[in-house]
C-alpha atoms as a PDB file:
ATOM      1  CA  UNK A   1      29.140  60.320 115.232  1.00  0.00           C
ATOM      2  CA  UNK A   2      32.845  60.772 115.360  1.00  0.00           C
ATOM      3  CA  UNK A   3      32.950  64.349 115.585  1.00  0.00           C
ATOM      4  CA  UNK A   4      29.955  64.145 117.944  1.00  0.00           C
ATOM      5  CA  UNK A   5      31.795  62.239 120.101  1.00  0.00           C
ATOM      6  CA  UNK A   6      34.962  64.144 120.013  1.00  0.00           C
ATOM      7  CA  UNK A   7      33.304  67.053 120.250  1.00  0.00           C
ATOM      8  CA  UNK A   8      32.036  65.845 123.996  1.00  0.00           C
ATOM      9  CA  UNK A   9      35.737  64.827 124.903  1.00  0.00           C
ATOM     10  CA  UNK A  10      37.187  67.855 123.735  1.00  0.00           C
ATOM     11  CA  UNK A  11      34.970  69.832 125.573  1.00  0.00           C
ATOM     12  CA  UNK A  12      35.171  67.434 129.136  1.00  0.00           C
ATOM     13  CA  UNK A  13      38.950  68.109 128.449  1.00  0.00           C
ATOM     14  CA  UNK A  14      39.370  72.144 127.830  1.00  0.00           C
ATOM     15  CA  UNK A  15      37.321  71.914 131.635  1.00  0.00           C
ATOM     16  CA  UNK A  16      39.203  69.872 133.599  1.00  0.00           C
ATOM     17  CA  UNK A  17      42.494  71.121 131.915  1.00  0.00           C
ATOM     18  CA  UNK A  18      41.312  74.669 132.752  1.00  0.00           C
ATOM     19  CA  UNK A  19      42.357  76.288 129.703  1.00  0.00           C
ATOM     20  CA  UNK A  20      43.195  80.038 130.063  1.00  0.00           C
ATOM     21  CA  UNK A  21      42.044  80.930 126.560  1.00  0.00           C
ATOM     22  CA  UNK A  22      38.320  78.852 126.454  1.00  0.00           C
ATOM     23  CA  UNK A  23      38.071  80.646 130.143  1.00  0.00           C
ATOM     24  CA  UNK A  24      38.536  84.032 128.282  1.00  0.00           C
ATOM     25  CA  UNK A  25      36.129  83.836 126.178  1.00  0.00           C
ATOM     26  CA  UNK A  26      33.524  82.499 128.488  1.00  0.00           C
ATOM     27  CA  UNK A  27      34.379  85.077 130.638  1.00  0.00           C
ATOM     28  CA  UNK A  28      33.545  87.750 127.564  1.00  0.00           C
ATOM     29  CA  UNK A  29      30.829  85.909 126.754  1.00  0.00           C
ATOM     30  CA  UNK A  30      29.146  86.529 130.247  1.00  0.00           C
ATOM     31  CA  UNK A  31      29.964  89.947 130.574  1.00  0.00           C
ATOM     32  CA  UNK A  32      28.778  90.890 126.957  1.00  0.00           C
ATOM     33  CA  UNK A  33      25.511  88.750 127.219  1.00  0.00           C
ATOM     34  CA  UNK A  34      24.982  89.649 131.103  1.00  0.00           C
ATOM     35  CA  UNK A  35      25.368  93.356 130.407  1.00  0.00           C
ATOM     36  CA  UNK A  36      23.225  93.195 127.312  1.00  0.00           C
ATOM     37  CA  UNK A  37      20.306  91.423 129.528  1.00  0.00           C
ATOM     38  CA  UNK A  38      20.385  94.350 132.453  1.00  0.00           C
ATOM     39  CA  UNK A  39      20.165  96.828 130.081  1.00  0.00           C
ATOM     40  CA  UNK A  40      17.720  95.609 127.709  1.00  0.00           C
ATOM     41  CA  UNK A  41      15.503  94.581 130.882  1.00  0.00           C
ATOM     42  CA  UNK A  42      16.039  98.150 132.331  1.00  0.00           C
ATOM     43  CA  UNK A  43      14.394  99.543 128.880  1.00  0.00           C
ATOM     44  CA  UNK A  44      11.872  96.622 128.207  1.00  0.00           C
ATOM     45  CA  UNK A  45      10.483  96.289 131.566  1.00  0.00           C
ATOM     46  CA  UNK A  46       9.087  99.299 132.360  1.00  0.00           C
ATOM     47  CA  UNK A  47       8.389  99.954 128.772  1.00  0.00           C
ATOM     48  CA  UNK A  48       6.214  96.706 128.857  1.00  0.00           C
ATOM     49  CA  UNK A  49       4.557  98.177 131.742  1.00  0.00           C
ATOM     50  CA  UNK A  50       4.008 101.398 130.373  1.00  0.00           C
ATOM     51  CA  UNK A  51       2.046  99.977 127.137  1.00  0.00           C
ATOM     52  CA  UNK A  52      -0.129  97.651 129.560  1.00  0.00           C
ATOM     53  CA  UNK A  53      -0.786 100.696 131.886  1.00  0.00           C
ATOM     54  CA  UNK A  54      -1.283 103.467 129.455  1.00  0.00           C
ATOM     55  CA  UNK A  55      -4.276 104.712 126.309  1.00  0.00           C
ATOM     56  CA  UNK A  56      -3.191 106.733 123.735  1.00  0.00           C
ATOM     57  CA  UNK A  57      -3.874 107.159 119.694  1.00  0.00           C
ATOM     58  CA  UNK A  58      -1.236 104.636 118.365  1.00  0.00           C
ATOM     59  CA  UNK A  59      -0.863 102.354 121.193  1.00  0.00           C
ATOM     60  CA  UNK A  60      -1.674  99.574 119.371  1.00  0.00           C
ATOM     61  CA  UNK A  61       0.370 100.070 116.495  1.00  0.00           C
ATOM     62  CA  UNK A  62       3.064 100.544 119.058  1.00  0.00           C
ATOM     63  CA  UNK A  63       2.504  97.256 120.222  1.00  0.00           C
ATOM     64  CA  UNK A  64       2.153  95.478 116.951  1.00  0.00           C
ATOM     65  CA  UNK A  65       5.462  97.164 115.874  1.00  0.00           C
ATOM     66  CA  UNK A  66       7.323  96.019 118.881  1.00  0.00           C
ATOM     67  CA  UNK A  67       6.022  92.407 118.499  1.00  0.00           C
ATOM     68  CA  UNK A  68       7.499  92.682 114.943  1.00  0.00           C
ATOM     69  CA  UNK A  69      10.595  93.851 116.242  1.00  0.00           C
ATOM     70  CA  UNK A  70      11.158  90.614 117.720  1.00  0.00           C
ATOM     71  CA  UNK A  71      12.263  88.994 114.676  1.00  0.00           C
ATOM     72  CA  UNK A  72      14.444  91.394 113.332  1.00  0.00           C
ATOM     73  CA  UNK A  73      17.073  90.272 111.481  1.00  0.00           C
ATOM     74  CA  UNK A  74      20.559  90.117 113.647  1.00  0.00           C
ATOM     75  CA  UNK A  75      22.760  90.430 110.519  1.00  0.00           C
ATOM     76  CA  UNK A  76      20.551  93.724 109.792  1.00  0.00           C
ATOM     77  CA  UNK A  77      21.119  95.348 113.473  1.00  0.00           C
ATOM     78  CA  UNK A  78      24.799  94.421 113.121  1.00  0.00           C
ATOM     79  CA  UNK A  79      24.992  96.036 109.703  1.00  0.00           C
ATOM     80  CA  UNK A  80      23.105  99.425 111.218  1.00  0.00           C
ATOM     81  CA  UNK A  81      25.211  99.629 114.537  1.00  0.00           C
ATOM     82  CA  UNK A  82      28.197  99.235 112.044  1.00  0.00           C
ATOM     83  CA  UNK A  83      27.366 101.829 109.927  1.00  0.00           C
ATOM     84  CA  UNK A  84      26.431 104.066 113.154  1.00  0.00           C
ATOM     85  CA  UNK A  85      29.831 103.762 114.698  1.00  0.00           C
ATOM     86  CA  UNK A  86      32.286 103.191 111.818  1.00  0.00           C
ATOM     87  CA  UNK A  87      34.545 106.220 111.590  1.00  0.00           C
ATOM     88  CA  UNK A  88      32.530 107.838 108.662  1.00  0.00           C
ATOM     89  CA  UNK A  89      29.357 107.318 110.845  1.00  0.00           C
ATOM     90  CA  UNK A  90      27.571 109.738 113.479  1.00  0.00           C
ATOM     91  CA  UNK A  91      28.915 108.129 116.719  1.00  0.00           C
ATOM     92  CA  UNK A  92      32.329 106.982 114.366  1.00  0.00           C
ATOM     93  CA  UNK A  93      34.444 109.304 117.136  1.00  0.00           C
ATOM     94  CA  UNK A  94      33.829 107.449 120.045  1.00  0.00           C
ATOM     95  CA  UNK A  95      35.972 104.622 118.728  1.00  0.00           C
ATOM     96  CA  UNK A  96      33.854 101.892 119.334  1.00  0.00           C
ATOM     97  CA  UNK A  97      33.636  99.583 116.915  1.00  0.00           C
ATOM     98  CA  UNK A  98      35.175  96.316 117.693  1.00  0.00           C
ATOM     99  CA  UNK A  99      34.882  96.538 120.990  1.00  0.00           C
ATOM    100  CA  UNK A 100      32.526  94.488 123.456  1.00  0.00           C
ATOM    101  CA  UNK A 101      31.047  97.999 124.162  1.00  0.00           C
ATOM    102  CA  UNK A 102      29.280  97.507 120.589  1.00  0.00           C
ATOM    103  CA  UNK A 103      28.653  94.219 120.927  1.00  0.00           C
ATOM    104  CA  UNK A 104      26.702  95.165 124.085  1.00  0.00           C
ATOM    105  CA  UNK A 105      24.791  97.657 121.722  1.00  0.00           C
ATOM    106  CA  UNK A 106      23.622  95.187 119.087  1.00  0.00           C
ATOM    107  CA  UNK A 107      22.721  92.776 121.740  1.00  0.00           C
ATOM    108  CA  UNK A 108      20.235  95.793 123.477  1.00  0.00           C
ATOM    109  CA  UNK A 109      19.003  96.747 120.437  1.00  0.00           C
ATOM    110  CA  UNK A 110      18.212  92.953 119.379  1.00  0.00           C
ATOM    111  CA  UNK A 111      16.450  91.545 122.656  1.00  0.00           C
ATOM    112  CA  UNK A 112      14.925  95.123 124.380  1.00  0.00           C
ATOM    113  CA  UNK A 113      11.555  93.617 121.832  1.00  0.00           C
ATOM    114  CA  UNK A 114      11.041  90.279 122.928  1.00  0.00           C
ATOM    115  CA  UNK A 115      11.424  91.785 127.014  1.00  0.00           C
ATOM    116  CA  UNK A 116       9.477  94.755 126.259  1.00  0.00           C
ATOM    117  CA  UNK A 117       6.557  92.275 124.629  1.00  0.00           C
ATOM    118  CA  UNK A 118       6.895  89.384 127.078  1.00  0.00           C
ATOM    119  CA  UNK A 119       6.625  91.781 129.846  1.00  0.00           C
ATOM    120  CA  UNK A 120       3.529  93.894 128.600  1.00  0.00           C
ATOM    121  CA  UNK A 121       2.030  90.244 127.995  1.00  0.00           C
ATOM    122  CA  UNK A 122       2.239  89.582 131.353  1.00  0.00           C
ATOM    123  CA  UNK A 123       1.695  92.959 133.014  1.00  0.00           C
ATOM    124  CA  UNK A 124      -1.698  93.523 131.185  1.00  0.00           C
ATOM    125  CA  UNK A 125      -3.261  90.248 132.354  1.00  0.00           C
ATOM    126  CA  UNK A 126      -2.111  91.604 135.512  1.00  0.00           C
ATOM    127  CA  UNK A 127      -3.624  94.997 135.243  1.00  0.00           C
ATOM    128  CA  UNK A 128      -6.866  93.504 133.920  1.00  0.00           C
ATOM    129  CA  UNK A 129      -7.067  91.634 137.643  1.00  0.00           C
ATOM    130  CA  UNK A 130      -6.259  94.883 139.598  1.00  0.00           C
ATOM    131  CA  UNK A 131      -7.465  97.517 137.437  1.00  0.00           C
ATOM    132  CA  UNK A 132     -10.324  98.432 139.454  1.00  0.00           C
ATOM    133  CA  UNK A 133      -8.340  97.896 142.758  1.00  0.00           C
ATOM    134  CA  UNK A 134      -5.181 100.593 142.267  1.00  0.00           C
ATOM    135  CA  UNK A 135      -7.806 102.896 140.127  1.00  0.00           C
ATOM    136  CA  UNK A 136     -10.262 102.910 143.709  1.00  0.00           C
ATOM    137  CA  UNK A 137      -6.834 103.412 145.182  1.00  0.00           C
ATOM    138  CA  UNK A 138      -6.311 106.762 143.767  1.00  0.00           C
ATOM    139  CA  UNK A 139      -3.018 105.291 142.419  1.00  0.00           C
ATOM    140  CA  UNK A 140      -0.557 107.352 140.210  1.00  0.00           C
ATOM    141  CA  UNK A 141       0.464 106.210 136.884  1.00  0.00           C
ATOM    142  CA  UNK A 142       4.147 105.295 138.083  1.00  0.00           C
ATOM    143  CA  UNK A 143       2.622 103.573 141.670  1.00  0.00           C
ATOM    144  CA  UNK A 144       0.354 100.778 139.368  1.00  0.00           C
ATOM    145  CA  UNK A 145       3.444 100.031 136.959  1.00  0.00           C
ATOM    146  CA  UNK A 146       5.854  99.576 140.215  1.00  0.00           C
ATOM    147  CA  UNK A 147       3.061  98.021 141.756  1.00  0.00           C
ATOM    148  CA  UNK A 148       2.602  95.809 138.705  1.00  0.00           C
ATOM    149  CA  UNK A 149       6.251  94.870 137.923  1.00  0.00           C
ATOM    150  CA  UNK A 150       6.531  93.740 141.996  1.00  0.00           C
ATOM    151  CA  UNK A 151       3.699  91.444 141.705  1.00  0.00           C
ATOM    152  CA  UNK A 152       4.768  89.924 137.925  1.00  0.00           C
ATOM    153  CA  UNK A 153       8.279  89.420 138.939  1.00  0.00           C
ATOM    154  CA  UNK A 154       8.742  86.081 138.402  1.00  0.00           C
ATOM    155  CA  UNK A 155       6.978  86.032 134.769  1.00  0.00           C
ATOM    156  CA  UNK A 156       9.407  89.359 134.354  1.00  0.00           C
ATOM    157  CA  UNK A 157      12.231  86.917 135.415  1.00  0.00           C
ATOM    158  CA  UNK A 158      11.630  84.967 132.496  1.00  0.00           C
ATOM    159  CA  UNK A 159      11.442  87.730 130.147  1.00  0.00           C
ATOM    160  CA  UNK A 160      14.830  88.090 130.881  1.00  0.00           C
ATOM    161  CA  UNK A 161      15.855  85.211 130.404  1.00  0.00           C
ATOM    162  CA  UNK A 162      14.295  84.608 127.200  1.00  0.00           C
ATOM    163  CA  UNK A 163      16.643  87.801 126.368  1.00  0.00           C
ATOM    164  CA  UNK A 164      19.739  86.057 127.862  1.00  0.00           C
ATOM    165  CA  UNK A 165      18.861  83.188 125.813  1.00  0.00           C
ATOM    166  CA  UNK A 166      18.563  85.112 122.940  1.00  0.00           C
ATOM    167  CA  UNK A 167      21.633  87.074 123.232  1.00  0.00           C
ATOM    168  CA  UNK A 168      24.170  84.276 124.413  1.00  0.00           C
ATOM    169  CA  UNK A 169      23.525  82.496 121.012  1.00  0.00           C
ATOM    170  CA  UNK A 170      23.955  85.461 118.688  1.00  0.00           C
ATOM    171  CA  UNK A 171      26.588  85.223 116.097  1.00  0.00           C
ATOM    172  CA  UNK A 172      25.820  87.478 113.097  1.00  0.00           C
ATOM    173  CA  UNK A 173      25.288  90.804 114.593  1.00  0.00           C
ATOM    174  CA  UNK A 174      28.267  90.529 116.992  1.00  0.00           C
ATOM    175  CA  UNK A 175      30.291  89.118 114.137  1.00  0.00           C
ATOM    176  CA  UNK A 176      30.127  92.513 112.913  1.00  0.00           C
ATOM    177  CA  UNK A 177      30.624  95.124 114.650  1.00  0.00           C
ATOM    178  CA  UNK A 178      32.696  93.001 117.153  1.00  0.00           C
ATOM    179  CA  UNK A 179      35.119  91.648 114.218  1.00  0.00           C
ATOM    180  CA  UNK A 180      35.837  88.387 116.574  1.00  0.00           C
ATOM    181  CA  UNK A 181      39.552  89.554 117.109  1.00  0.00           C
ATOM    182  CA  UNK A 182      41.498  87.002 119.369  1.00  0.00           C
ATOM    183  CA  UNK A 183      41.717  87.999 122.794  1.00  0.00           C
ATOM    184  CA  UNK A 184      39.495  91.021 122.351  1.00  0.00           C
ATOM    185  CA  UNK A 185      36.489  90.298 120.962  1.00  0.00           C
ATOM    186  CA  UNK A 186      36.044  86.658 120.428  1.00  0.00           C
ATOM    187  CA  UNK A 187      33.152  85.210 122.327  1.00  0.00           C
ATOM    188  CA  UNK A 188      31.728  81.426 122.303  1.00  0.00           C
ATOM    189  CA  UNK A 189      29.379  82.132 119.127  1.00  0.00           C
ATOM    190  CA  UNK A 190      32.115  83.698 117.217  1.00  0.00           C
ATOM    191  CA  UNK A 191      34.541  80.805 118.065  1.00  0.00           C
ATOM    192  CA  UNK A 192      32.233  78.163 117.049  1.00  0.00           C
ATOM    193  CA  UNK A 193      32.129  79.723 113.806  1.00  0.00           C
ATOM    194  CA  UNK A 194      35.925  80.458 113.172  1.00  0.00           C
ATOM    195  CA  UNK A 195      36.010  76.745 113.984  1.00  0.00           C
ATOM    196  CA  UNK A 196      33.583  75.532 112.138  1.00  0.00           C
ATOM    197  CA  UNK A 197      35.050  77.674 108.989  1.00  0.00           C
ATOM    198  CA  UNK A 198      38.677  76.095 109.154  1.00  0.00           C
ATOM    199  CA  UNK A 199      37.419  72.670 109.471  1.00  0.00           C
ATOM    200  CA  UNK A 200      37.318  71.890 112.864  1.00  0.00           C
ATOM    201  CA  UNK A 201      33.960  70.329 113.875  1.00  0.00           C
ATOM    202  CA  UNK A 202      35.410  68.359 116.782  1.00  0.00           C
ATOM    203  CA  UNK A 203      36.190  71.491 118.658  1.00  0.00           C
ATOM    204  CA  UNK A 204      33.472  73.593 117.089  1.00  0.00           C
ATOM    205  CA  UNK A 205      30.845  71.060 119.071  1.00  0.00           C
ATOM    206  CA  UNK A 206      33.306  71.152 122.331  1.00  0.00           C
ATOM    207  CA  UNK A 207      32.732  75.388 122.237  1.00  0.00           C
ATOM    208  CA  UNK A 208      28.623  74.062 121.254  1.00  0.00           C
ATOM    209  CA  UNK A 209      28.699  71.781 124.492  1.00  0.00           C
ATOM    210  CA  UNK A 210      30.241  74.225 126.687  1.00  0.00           C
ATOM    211  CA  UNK A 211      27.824  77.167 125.592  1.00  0.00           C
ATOM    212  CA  UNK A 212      25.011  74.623 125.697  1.00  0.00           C
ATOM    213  CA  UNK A 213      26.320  73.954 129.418  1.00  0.00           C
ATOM    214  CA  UNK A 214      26.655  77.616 130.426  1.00  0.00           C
ATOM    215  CA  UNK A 215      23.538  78.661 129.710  1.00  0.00           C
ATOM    216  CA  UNK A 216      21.545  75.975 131.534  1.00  0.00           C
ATOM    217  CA  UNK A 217      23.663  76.739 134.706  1.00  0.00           C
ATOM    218  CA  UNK A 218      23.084  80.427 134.470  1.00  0.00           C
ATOM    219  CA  UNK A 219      19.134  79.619 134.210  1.00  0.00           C
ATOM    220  CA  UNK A 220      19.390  76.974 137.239  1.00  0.00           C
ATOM    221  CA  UNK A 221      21.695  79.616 139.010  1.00  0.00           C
ATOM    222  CA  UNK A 222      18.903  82.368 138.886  1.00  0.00           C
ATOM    223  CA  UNK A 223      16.006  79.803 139.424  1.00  0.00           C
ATOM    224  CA  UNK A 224      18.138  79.109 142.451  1.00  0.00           C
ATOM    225  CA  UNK A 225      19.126  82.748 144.142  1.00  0.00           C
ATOM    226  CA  UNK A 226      15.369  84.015 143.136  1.00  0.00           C
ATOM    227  CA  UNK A 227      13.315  81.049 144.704  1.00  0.00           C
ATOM    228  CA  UNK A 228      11.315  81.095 141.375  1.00  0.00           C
ATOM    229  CA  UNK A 229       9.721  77.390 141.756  1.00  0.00           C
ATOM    230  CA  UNK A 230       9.612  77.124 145.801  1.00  0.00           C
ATOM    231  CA  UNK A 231       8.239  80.589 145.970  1.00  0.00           C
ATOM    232  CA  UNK A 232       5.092  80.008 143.066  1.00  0.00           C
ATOM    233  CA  UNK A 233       1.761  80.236 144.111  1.00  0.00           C
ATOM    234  CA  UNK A 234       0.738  76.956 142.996  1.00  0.00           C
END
């Protein structure tokens, strides 16, 4: 209870007092995570939609391989995107390993599943109610999906955000190829565990709170700009 409650001190107090370098690393933290989210929903999205929208031979071995993608192991993506861009790897030129730039990579690679399944979930229930309508249409392929990814927005919205949630608690994969170098590389997850490694619970659970904190007021944020409740049909 001691450390619990120093923990909530500690973390009331690196707010108020403003500090530069717990600012820093939020800061990281949002651009990594953020980044990660619009690409991964860029890719998962309309591949979602594609897979509700589209027959073929192996579509649903497709889709039983992406739900199984889901639970890949983070530690396992970090360990491939390492071995991808270390310097005796294919990409090893572009210099990017411990850098936020592959940290963004691992992230894409670990939450472009769970969109891509959460969104075909919710486009083909969608497409089963308009099927008929946009085929009597004479609709092309690409009008239903963008027709279909308008009108599922909002369950699309949290697709996202199960990705954001996802991503902003990662540790292992970024651990790896980002190296958690100080001023550089070192996001909330990574800090919690440096702390929590030398010792320091009290400030381990002040980074917990304030990563706790930051991802309920992105949530609220976007529930807030996109009118997600207020604009529901029910």
């Amino acid at each position: 209870m001691g450390d619990l409650a120093n923990g909530m001190a500690q973390a009331f107090w690196l707010i108020i007092a403003l500090d530069a370098d717990l600012f820093e690393i939020i800061l990281l933290s949002l651009q990594v995570t953020l980044t990660a989210v619009l690409i991964a929903s860029g890719i998962g999205i309309p591949l979602g939609a594609w897979l509700a929208v589209n027959r073929f031979r192996f579509r649903r071995t497709t889709i039983a391989l992406l739900n199984a993608l889901m639970g890949m192991p983070p530690v396992v993506v970090g360990l491939i995107v390492y071995i991808m861009l270390s310097r005796s790897g294919p990409f090893g030129v572009l210099g990017l390993l411990f850098t936020p730039t592959a940290m963004i990579i691992a992230q894409v690679i670990i939450i472009t599943p769970l969109i891509a399944s959460i969104s075909h979930q919710a486009i083909r229930d969608l497409w089963a109610e308009y099927h008929d309508l946009l085929i009597s249409l004479n609709t092309s392929k690409w009008q239903r999906i963008c027709t279909l990814v308008m009108d599922a927005r909002r369950s699309l919205l949290t697709a996202s955000l199960a990705g954001f949630g996802r991503a902003i608690g990662e540790v292992g994969a970024i651990m790896i190829v980002g190296g958690n170098i100080d001023h550089v590389t070192r996001v909330l997850t990574t800090a919690i565990a440096l702390e929590t490694g030398k010792g320091d619970f009290a400030f381990a659970l002040a980074l917990g709170f304030i990563l706790i904190l930051l991802a309920i007021l992105i949530n609220l944020a976007i529930h807030s700009v996109t009118g997600t409740e207020r604009s529901s049909r029910w």
